[in-house]
C-alpha atoms as a PDB file:
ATOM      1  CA  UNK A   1     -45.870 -32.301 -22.696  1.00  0.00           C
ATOM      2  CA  UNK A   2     -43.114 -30.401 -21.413  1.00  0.00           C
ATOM      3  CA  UNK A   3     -40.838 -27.480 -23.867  1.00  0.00           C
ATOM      4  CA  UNK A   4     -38.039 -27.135 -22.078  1.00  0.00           C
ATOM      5  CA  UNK A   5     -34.938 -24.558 -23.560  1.00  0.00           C
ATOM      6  CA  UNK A   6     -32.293 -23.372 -21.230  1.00  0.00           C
ATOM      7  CA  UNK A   7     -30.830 -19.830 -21.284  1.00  0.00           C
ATOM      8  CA  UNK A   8     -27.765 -18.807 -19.230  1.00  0.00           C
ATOM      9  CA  UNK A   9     -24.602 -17.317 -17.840  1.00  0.00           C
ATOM     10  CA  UNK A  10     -22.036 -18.932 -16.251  1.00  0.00           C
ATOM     11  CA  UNK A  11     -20.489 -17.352 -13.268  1.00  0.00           C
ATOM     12  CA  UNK A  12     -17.181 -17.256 -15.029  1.00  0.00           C
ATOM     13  CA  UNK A  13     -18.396 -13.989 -17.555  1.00  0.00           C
ATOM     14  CA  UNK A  14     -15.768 -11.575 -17.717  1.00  0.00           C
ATOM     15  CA  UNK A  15     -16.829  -7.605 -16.994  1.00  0.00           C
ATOM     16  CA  UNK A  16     -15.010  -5.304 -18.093  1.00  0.00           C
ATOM     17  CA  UNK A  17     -15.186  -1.568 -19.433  1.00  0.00           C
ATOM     18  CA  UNK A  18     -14.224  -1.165 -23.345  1.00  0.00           C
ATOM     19  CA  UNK A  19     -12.358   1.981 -24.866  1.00  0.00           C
ATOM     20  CA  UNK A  20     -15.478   3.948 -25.337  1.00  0.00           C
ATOM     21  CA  UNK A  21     -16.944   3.496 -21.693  1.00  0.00           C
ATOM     22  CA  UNK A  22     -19.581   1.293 -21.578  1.00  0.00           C
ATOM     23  CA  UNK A  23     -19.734  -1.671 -19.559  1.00  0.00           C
ATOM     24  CA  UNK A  24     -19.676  -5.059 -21.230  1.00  0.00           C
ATOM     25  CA  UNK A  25     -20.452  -8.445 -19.551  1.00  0.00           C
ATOM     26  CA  UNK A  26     -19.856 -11.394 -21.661  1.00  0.00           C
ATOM     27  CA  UNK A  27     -19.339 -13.414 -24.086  1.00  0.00           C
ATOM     28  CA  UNK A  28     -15.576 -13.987 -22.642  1.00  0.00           C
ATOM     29  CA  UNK A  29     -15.409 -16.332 -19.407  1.00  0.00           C
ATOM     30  CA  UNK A  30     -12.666 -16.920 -16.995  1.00  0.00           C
ATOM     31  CA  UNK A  31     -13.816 -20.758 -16.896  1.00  0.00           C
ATOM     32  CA  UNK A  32     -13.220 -22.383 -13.621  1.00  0.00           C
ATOM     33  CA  UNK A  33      -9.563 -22.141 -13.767  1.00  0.00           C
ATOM     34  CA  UNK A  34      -8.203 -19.763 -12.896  1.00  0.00           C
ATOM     35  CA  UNK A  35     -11.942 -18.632 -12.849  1.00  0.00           C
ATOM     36  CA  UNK A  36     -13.652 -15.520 -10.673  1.00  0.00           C
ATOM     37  CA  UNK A  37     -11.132 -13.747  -8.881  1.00  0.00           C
ATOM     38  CA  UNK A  38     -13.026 -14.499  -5.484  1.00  0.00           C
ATOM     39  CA  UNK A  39     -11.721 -18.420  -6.293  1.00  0.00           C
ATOM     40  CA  UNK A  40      -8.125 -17.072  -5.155  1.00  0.00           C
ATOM     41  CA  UNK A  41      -6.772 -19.413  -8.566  1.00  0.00           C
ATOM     42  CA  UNK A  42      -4.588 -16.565  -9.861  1.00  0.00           C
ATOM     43  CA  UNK A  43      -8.082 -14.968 -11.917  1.00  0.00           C
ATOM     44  CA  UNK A  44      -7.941 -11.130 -11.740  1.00  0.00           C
ATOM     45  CA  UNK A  45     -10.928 -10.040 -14.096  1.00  0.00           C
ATOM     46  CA  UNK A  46     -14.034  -9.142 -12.926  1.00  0.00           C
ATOM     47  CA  UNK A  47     -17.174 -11.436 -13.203  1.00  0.00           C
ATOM     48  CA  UNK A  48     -20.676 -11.987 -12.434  1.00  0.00           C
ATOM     49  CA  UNK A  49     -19.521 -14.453  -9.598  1.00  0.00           C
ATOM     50  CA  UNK A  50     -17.390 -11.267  -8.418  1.00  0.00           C
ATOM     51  CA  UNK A  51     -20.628  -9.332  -8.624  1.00  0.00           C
ATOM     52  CA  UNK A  52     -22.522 -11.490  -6.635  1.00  0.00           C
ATOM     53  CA  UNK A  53     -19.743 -11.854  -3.793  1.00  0.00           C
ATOM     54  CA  UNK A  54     -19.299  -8.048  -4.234  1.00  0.00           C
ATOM     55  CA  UNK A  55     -23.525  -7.897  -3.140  1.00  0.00           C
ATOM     56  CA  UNK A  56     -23.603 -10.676  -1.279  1.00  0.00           C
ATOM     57  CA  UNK A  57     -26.077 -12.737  -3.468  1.00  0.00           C
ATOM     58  CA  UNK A  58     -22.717 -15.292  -2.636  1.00  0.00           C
ATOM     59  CA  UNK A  59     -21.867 -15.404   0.542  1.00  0.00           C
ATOM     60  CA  UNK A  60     -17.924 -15.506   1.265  1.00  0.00           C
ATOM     61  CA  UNK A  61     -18.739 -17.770   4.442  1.00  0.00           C
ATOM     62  CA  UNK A  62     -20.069 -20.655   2.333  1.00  0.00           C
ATOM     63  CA  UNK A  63     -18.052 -22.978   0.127  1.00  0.00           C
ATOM     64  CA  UNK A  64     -18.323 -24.007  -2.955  1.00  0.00           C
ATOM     65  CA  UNK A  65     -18.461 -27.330  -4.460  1.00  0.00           C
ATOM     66  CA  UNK A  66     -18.176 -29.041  -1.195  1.00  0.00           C
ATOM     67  CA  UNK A  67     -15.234 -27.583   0.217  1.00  0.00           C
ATOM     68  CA  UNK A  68     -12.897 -26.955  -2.291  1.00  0.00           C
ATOM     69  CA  UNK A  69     -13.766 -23.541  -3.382  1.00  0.00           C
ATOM     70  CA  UNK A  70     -13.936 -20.776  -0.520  1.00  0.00           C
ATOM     71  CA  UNK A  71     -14.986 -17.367  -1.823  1.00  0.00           C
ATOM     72  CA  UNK A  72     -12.580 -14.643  -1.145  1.00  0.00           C
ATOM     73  CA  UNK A  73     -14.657 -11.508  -0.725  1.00  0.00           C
ATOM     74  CA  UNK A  74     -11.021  -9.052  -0.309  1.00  0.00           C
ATOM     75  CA  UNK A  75      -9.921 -10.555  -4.079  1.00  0.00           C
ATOM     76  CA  UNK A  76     -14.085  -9.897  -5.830  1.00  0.00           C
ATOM     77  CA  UNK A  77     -13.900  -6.660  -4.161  1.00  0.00           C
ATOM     78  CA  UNK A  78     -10.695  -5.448  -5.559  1.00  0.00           C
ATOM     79  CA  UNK A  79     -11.064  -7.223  -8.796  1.00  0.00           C
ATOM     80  CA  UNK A  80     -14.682  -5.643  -9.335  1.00  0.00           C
ATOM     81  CA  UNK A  81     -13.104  -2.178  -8.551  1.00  0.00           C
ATOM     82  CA  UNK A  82     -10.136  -1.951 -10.448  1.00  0.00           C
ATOM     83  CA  UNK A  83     -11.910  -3.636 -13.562  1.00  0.00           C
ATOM     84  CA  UNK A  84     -15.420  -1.832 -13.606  1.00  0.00           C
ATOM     85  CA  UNK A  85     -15.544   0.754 -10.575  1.00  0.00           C
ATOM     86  CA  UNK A  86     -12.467   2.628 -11.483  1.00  0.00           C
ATOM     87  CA  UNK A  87     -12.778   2.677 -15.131  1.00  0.00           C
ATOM     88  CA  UNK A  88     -16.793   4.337 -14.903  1.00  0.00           C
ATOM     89  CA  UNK A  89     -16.252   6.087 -11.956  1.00  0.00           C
ATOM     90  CA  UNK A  90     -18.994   4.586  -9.470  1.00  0.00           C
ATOM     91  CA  UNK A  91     -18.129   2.953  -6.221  1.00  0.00           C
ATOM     92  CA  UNK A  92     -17.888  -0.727  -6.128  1.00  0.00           C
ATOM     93  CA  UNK A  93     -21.092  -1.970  -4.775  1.00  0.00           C
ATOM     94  CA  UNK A  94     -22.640   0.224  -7.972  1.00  0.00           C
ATOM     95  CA  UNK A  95     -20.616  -1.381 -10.497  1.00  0.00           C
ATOM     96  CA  UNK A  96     -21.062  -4.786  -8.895  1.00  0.00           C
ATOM     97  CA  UNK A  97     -25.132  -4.555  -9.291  1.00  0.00           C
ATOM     98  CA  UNK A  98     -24.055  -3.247 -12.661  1.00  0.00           C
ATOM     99  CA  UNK A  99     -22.485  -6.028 -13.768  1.00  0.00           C
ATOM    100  CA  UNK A 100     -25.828  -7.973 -12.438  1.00  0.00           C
ATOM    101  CA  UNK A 101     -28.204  -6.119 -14.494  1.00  0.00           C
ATOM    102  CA  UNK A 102     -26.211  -6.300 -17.288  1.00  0.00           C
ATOM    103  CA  UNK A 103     -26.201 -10.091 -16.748  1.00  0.00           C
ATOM    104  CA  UNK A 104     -29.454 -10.016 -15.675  1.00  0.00           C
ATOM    105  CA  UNK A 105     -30.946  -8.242 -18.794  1.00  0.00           C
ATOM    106  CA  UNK A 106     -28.466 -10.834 -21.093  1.00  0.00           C
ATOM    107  CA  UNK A 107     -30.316 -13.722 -19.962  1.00  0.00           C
ATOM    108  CA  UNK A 108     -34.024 -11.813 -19.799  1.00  0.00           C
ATOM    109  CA  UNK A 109     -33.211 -10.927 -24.364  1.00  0.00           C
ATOM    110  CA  UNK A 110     -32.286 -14.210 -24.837  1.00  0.00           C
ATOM    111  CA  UNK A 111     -35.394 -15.361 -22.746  1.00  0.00           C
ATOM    112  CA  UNK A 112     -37.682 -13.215 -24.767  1.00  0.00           C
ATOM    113  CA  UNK A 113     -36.206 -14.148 -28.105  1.00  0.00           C
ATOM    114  CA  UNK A 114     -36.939 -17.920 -27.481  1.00  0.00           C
ATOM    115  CA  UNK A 115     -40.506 -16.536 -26.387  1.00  0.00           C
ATOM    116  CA  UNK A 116     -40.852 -15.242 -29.310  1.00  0.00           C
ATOM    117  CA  UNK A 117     -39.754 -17.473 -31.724  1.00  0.00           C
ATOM    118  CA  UNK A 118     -41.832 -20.162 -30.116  1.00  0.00           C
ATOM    119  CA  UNK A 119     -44.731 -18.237 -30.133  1.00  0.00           C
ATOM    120  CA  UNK A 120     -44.943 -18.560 -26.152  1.00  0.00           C
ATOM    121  CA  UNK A 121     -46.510 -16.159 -24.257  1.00  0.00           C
ATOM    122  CA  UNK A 122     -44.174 -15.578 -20.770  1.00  0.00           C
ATOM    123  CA  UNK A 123     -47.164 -14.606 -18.729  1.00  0.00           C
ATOM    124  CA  UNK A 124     -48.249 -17.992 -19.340  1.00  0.00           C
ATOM    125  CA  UNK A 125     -45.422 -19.345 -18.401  1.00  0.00           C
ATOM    126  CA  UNK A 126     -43.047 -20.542 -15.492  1.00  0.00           C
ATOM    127  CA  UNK A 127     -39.163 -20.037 -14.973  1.00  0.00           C
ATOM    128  CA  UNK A 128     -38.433 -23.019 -13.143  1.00  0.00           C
ATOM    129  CA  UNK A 129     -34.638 -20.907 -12.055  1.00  0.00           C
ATOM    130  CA  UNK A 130     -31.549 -23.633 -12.111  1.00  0.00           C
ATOM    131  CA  UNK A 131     -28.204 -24.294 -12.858  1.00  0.00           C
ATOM    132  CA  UNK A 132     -25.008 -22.978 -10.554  1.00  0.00           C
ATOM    133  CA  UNK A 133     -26.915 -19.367 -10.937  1.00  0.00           C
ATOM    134  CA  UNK A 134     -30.539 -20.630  -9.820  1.00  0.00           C
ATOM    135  CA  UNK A 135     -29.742 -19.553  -6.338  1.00  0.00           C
ATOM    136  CA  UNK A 136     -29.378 -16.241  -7.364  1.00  0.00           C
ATOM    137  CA  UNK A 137     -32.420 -15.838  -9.496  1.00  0.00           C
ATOM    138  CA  UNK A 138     -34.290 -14.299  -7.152  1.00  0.00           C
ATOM    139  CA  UNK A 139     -31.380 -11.758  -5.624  1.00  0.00           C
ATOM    140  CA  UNK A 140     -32.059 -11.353  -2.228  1.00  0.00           C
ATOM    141  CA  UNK A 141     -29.478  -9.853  -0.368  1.00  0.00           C
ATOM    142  CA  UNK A 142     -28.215 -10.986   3.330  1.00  0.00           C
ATOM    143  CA  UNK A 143     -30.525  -8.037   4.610  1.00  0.00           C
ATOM    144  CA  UNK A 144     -33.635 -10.093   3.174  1.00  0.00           C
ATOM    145  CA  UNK A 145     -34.686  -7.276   0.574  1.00  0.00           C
ATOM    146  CA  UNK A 146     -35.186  -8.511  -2.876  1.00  0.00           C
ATOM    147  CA  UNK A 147     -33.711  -7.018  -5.677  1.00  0.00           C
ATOM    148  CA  UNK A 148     -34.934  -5.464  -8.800  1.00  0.00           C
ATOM    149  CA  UNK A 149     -32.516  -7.684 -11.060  1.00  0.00           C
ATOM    150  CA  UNK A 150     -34.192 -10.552 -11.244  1.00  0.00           C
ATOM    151  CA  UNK A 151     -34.475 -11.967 -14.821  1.00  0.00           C
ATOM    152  CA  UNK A 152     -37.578 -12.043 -16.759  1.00  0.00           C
ATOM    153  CA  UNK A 153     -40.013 -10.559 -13.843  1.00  0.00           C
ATOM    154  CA  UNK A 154     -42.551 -10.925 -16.708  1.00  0.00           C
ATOM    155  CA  UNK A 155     -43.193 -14.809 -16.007  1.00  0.00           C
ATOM    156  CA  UNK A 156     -46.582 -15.376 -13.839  1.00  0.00           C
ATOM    157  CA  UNK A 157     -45.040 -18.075 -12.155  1.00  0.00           C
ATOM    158  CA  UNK A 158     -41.457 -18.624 -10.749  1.00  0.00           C
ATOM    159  CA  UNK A 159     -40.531 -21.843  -9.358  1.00  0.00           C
ATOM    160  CA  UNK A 160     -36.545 -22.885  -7.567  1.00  0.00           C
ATOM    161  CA  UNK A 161     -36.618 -26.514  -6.238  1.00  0.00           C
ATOM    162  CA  UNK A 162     -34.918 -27.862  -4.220  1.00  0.00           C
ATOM    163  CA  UNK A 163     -30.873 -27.995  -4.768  1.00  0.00           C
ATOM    164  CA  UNK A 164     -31.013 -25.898  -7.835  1.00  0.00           C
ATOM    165  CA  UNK A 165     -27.369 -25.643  -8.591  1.00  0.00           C
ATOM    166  CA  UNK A 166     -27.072 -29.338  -8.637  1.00  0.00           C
ATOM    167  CA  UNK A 167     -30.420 -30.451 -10.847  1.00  0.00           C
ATOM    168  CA  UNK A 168     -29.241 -30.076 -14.314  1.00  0.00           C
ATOM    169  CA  UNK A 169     -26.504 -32.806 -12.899  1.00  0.00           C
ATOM    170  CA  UNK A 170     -29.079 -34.730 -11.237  1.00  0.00           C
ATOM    171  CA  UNK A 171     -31.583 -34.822 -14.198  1.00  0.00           C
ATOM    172  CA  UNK A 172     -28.905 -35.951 -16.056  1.00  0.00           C
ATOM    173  CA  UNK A 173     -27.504 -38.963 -14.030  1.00  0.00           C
ATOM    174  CA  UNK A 174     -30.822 -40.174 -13.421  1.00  0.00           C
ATOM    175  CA  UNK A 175     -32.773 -40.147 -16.724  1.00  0.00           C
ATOM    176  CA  UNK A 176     -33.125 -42.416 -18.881  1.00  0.00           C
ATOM    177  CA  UNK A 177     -31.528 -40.744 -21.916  1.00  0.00           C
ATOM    178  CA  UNK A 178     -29.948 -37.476 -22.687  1.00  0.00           C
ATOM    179  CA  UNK A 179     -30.947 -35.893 -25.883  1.00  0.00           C
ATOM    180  CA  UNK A 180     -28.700 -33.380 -27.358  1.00  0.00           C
ATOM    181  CA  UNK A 181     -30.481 -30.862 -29.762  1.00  0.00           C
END
């Protein structure tokens, strides 16, 4: 028998700094219009698909949905900088793995709290990694290093199949029935 729950953060999450400082990712999204500003829709806020263009966990060569959305790696730069980079002082490749670890850590709390109210042990466990962000699960830059931001590192067993952005669509159109709990 399989438990499945799904945790998450759409690339549209809004970063931004608040009055006191501190950098806060979430719970406000840019949606997918006008959406990240590396969409080149008009978006100008800062966001975890910013981030990843910013690091190059996206890469700006490689469309989107097909080929309707090309990633503009000019617009995440200057969005991520004048949003996050200015505002806490840090160069813009800091404040873009910022804005991942934030993320990152987001998704690992509300991983832990669904652990834990389950009673499941995550060493036990597998993140099967999914969803427009399952690419990106991992973090590994164009250089080939791996990156310390990867949710959850305290699951035994990670698993990304194949076409990960597009399996919660697949599973969908080809089950049987869809249960919404």
């Amino acid at each position: 028998m399989l438990d499945i729950s799904t945790v998450g953060a759409g690339g549209g999450t809004i970063a931004r700094v608040d009055e006191n400082g501190r950098l806060l990712v979430g719970p406000m999204s840019a949606g997918a219009s006008p959406g990240p500003a590396a969409y080149g829709r008009g978006g100008n806020d800062a966001t975890s698909t910013d981030a990843d263009v910013v690091l190059d966990y996206l890469s700006a060569d490689s469309p989107l949905a097909g080929a309707e959305v090309r990633l503009d790696k000019e617009l995440a730069l200057q969005a991520v900088q004048e949003k996050v980079a200015d505002p806490l002082g840090m160069d813009v490749e800091e404040a873009a793995l910022a804005i991942a670890r934030v993320n990152d850590a987001h998704m690992a709390d509300a991983v832990r709290v669904l652990a834990s109210k389950k009673r499941v042990e995550l060493a036990d466990s597998t993140l099967v990694a999914c969803g427009g962000a399952g690419t990106t699960s991992w973090r590994t830059n164009r250089a080939g290093s791996r990156c310390a931001t990867s949710p959850c590192p305290s699951y035994s067993r990670r698993f990304l199949g194949p076409w990960p952005a597009l399996r919660p669509i697949l599973n969908r159109t080809t089950s049987n029935q869809y249960l919404w709990t």
